[in-house]
Protein backbone atom coordinates (compact mmCIF):
# COMPACT_ATOMS: atom_id res chain seq x y z
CA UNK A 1 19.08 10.10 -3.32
CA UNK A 2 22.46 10.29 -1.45
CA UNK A 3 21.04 7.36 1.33
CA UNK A 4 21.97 3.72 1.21
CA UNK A 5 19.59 2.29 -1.51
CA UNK A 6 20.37 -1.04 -0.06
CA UNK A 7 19.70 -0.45 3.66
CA UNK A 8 16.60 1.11 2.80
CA UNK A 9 15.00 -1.30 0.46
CA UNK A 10 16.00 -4.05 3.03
CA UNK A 11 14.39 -2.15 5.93
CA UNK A 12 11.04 -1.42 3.20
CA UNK A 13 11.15 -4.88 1.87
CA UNK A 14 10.96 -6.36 5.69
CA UNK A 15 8.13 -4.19 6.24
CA UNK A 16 6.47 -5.43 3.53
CA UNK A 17 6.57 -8.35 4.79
CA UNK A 18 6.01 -8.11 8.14
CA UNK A 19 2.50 -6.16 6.57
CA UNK A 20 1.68 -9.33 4.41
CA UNK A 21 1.68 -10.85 8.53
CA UNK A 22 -0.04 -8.30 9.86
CA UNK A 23 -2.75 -8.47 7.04
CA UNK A 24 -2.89 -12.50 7.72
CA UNK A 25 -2.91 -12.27 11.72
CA UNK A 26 -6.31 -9.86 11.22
CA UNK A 27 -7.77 -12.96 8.87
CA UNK A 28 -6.43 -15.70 11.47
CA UNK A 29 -8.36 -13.27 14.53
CA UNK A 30 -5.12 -13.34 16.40
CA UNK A 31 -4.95 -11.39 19.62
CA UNK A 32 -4.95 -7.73 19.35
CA UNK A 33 -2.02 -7.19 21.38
CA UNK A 34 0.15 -9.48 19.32
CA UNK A 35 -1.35 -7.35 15.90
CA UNK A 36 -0.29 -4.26 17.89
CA UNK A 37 3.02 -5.71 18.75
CA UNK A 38 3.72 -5.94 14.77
CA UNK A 39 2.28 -2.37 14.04
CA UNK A 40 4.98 -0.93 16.03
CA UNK A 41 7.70 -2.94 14.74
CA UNK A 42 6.67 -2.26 10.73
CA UNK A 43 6.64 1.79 12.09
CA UNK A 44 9.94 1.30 13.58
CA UNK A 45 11.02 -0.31 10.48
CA UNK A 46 9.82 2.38 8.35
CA UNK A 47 10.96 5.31 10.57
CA UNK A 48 14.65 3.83 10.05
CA UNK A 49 14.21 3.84 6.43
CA UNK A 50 13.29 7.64 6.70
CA UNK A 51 15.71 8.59 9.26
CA UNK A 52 18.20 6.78 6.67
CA UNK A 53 16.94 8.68 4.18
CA UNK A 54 16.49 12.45 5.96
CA UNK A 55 20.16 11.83 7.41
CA UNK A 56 21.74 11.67 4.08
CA UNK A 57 19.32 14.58 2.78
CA UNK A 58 20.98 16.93 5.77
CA UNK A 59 24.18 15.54 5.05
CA UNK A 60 24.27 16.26 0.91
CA UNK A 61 21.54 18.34 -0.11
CA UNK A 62 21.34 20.84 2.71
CA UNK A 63 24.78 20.85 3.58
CA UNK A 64 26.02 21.42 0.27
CA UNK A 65 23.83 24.32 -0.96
CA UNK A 66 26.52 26.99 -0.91
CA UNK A 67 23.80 30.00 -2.07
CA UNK A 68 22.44 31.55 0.89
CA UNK A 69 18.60 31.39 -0.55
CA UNK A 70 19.06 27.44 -1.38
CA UNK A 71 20.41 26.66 2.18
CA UNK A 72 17.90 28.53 3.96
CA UNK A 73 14.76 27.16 1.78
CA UNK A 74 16.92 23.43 2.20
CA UNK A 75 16.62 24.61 5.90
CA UNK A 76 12.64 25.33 5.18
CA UNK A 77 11.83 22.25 3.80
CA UNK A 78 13.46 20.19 6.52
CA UNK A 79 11.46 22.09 9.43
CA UNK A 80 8.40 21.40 7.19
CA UNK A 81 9.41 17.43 7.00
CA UNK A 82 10.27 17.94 10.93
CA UNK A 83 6.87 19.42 11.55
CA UNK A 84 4.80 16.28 10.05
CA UNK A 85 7.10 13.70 11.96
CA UNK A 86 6.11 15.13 15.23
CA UNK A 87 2.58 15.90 14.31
């Protein structure tokens, strides 16, 4: 993996977390809007760590595949990756 480990574990680590407060809102019957509010910053969290990680992919792996037939299946299995992120 050609990311920053670091950056990503700290962006995985604080959605951990911010799950472990999620999980304990739903127990405490907080207000839906509030548990909502969380939700979207944990995704946000975790669709940094992947962008993180998918930059550096383009940036090394596909970039760097000098055969023809490696780029272009490099290039197939990024449009397949693209595909479920905008599913």
């Amino acid at each position: 993996m050609q990311a920053d480990a670091k950056k990503v574990l700290r962006y995985l680590k604080t959605a951990r977390g911010q799950i472990d407060g999620i999980m304990k809102m739903i127990e405490d019957d907080r207000y839906c809007i509030d548990i909502s509010t969380q939700l979207m910053a944990t995704q946000g969290l975790l669709n940094r760590a992947n962008k993180e990680i998918l930059s550096e992919h383009m940036r090394h792996c596909v970039n760097e595949a000098t055969q023809e037939d490696v780029r272009e299946e490099k290039i197939e299995e990024m449009i397949k990756v693209i595909d479920k992120l905008v599913k």
